[in-house]
Protein backbone atom coordinates (compact mmCIF):
# COMPACT_ATOMS: atom_id res chain seq x y z
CA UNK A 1 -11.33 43.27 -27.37
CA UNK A 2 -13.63 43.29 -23.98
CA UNK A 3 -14.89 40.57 -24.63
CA UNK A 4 -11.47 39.01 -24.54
CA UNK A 5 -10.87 40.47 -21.66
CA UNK A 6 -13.81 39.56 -19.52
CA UNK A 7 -12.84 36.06 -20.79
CA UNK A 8 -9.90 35.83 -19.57
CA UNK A 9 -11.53 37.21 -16.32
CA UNK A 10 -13.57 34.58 -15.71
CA UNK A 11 -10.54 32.01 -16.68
CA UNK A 12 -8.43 33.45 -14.02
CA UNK A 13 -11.29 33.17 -11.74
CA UNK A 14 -12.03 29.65 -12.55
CA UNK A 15 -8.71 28.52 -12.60
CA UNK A 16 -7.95 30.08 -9.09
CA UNK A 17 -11.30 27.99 -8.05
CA UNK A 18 -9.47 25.01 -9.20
CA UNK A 19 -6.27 25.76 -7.21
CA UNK A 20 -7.52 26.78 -4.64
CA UNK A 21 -9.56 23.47 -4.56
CA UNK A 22 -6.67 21.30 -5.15
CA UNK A 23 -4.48 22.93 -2.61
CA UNK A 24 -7.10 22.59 0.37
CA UNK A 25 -7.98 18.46 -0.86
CA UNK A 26 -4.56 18.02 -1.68
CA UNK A 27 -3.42 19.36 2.25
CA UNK A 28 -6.43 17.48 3.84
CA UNK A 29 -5.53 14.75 1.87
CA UNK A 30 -2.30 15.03 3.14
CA UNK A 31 -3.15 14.79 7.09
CA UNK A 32 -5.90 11.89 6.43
CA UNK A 33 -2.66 9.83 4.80
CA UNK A 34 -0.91 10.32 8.19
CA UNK A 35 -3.78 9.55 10.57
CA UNK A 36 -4.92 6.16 8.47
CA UNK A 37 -0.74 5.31 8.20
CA UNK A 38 -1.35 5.18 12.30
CA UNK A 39 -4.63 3.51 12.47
CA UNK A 40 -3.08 0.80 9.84
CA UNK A 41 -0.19 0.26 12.39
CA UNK A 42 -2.52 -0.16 15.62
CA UNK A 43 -4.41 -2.78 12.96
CA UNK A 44 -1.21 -4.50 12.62
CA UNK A 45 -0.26 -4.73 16.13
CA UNK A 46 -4.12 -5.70 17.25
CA UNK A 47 -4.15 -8.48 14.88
CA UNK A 48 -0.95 -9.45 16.14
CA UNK A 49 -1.95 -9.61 19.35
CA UNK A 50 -5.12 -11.39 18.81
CA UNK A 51 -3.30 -14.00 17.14
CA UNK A 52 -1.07 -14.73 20.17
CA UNK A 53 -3.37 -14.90 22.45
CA UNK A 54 -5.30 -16.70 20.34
CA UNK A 55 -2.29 -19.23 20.09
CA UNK A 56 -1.70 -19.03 24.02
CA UNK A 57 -5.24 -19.92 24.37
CA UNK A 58 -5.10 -22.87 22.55
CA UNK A 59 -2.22 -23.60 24.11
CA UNK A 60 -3.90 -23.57 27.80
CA UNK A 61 -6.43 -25.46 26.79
CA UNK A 62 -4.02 -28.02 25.00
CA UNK A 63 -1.97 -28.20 28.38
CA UNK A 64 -5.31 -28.61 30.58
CA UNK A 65 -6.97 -31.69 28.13
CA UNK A 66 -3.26 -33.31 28.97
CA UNK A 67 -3.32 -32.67 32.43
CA UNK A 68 -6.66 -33.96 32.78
CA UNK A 69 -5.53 -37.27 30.46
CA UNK A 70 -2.62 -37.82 32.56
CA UNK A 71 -4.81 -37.78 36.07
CA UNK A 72 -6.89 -40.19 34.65
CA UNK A 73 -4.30 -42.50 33.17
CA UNK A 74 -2.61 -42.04 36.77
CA UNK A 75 -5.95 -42.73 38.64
CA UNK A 76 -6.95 -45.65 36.96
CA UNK A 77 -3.48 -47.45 36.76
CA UNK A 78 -2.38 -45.95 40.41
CA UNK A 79 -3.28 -48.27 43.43
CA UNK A 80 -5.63 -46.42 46.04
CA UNK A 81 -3.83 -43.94 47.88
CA UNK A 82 -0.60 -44.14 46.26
CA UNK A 83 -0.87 -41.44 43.58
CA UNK A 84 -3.04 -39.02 45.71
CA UNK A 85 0.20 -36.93 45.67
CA UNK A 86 0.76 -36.25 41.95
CA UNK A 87 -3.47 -36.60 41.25
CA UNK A 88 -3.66 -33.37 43.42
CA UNK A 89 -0.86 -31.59 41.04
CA UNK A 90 -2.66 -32.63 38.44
CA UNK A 91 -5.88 -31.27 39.66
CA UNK A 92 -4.27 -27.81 40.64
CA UNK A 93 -2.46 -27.65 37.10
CA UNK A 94 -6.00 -28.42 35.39
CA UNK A 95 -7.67 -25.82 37.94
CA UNK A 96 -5.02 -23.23 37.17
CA UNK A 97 -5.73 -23.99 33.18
CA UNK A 98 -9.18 -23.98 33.63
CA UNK A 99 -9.18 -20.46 35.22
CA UNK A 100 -6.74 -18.93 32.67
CA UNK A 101 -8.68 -20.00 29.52
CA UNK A 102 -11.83 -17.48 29.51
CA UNK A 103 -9.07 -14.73 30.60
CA UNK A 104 -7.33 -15.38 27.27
CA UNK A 105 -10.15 -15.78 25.03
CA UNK A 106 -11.76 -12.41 26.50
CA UNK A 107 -8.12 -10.53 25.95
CA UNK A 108 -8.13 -12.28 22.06
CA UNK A 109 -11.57 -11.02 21.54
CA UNK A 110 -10.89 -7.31 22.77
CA UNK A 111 -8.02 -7.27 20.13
CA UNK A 112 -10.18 -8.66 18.02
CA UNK A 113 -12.70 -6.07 18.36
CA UNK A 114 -10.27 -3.34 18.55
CA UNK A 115 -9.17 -4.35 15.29
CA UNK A 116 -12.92 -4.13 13.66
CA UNK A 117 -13.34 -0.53 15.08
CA UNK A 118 -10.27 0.41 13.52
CA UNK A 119 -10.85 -1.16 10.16
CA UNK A 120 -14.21 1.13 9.65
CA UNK A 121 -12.11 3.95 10.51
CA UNK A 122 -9.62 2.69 8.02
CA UNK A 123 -11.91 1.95 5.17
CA UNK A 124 -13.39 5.65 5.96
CA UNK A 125 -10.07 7.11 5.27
CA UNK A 126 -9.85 4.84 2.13
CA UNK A 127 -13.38 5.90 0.98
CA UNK A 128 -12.20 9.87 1.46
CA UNK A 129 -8.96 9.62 0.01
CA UNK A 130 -10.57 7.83 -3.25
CA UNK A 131 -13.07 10.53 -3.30
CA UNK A 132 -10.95 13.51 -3.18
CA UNK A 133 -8.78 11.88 -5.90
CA UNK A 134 -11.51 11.80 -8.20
CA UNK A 135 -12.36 15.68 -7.03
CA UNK A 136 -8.71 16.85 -8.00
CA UNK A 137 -8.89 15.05 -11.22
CA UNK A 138 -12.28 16.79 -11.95
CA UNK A 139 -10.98 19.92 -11.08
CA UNK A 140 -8.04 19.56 -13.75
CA UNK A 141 -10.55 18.59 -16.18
CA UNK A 142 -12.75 21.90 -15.38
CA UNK A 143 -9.94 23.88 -15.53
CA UNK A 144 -8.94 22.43 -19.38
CA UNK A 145 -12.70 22.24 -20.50
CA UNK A 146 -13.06 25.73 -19.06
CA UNK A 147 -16.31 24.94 -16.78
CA UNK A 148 -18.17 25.36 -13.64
CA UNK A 149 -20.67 22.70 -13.81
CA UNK A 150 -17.40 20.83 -13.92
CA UNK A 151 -15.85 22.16 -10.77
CA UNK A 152 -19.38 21.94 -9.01
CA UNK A 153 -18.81 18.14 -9.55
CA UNK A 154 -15.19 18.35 -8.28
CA UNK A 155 -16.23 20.39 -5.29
CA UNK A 156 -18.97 17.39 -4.60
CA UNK A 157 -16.68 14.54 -4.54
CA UNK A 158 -14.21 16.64 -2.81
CA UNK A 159 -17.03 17.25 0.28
CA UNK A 160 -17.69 13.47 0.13
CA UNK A 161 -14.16 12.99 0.58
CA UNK A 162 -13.77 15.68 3.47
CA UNK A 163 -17.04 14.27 5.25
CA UNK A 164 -15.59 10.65 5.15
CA UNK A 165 -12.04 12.42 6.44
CA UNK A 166 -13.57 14.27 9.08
CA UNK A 167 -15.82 11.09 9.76
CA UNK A 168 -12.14 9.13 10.52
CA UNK A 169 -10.55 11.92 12.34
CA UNK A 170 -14.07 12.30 14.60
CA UNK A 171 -14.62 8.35 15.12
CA UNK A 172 -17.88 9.01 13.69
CA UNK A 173 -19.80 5.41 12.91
CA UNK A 174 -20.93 6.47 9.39
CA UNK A 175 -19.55 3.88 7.14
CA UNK A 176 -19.73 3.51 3.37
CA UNK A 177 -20.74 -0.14 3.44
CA UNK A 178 -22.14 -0.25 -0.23
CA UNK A 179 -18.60 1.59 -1.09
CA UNK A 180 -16.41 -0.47 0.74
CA UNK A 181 -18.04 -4.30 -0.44
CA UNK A 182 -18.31 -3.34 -3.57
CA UNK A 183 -14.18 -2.23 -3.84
CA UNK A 184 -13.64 -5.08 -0.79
C-alpha cells in the first residue's frame, strides 16, 4: 500500500508540473495574442498607406509627363512669343511635380519598410504562439502517459515559444527564417 501511495505522490506532483505549465504558456500566450493583434493592425494601416502614396506617386508623375507633353505640343504649334504665358505655367506645374515625386516615393518606402519590421515581429509572435501550442499539447500527453521526459519536451517547446514571445515584445532581430519559409 506505500507503494501506492508514493505513486500517487509523484502523479500529483507531475500533474501540478503540467498545470502549472499550461497556466503560465497559456497566460503568456494570452498577452503575445494581444500584442501581435496590434502589430497586425499597424501592418494593415502601413500597407495601406504605402499603397496610396504609392498611387499618389504615380499620379504626380502621370500629371508631370502631361504637363511636360502639353508645353511641348504648345511650344511647337505656338508662334514665338505668343504662348510664353501658359509655357511658363506649364514649366512651374512640371517644376512643382518634379519636386513632389522623390517626397512621395521616400514617404511610400518608409511605410514600406515599416511594414517589413513589423512583419518579423509578426512572424515571431506566430513562431511562439505555434511553439507553445505544441508545449501545452505535450504537457497533456505527459500528464496521460504519466512522464517527465515528456514534460521536459513540453517545457522545451514552451521556452522556444517564450524566447520567440519575449523576442516580439523586446523588438529583438532574431528571426526564425528556416521556420517561417518553410510554413510561408
Amino acid at each position: 500500500m506505500e507503494v501506492e501511495l508514493s505513486a500517487e505522490a509523484k502523479d500529483k506532483r507531475l500533474n501540478r508540473a503540467v498545470a502549472i505549465t499550461v497556466v503560465v504558456l497559456s497566460v503568456f500566450t494570452g498577452l503575445c495574442g494581444i500584442k501581435d493583434g496590434n502589430i497586425v493592425q499597424a501592418m494593415q494601416a502601413a500597407q495601406s498607406s504605402s499603397v496610396d502614396l504609392w498611387n499618389e506617386y504615380q499620379a504626380t508623375r502621370t500629371k508631370q509627363h502631361l504637363v511636360e507633353t502639353a508645353r511641348a505640343q504648345v511650344a511647337a504649334l505656338a508662334a514665338p512669343g505668343k504662348a510664353a504665358e501658359a509655357l511658363a505655367g506649364f514649366d512651374r506645374d512640371s517644376a512643382r511635380y518634379r519636386a513632389e515625386a522623390p517626397a512621395l516615393s521616400a514617404k511610400a518606402r518608409a511605410q514600406a519598410d515599416l511594414y517589413d519590421a513589423l512583419n518579423v515581429q509578426d512572424d515571431q509572435f506566430d513562431a511562439s504562439e505555434a511553439a507553445i501550442s505544441t508545449a501545452i499539447s505535450i504537457a497533456a500527453v505527459a500528464a496521460l502517459v504519466e512522464s517527465g521526459a515528456v514534460l521536459a519536451a513540453a517545457w522545451a517547446f514552451g521556452a522556444f515559444g517564450v524566447f520567440m514571445g519575449l523576442c516580439g515584445f523586446l523588438g529583438l532581430a532574431f528571426h526564425p527564417d528556416v521556420l517561417s519559409n518553410l510554413l510561408g
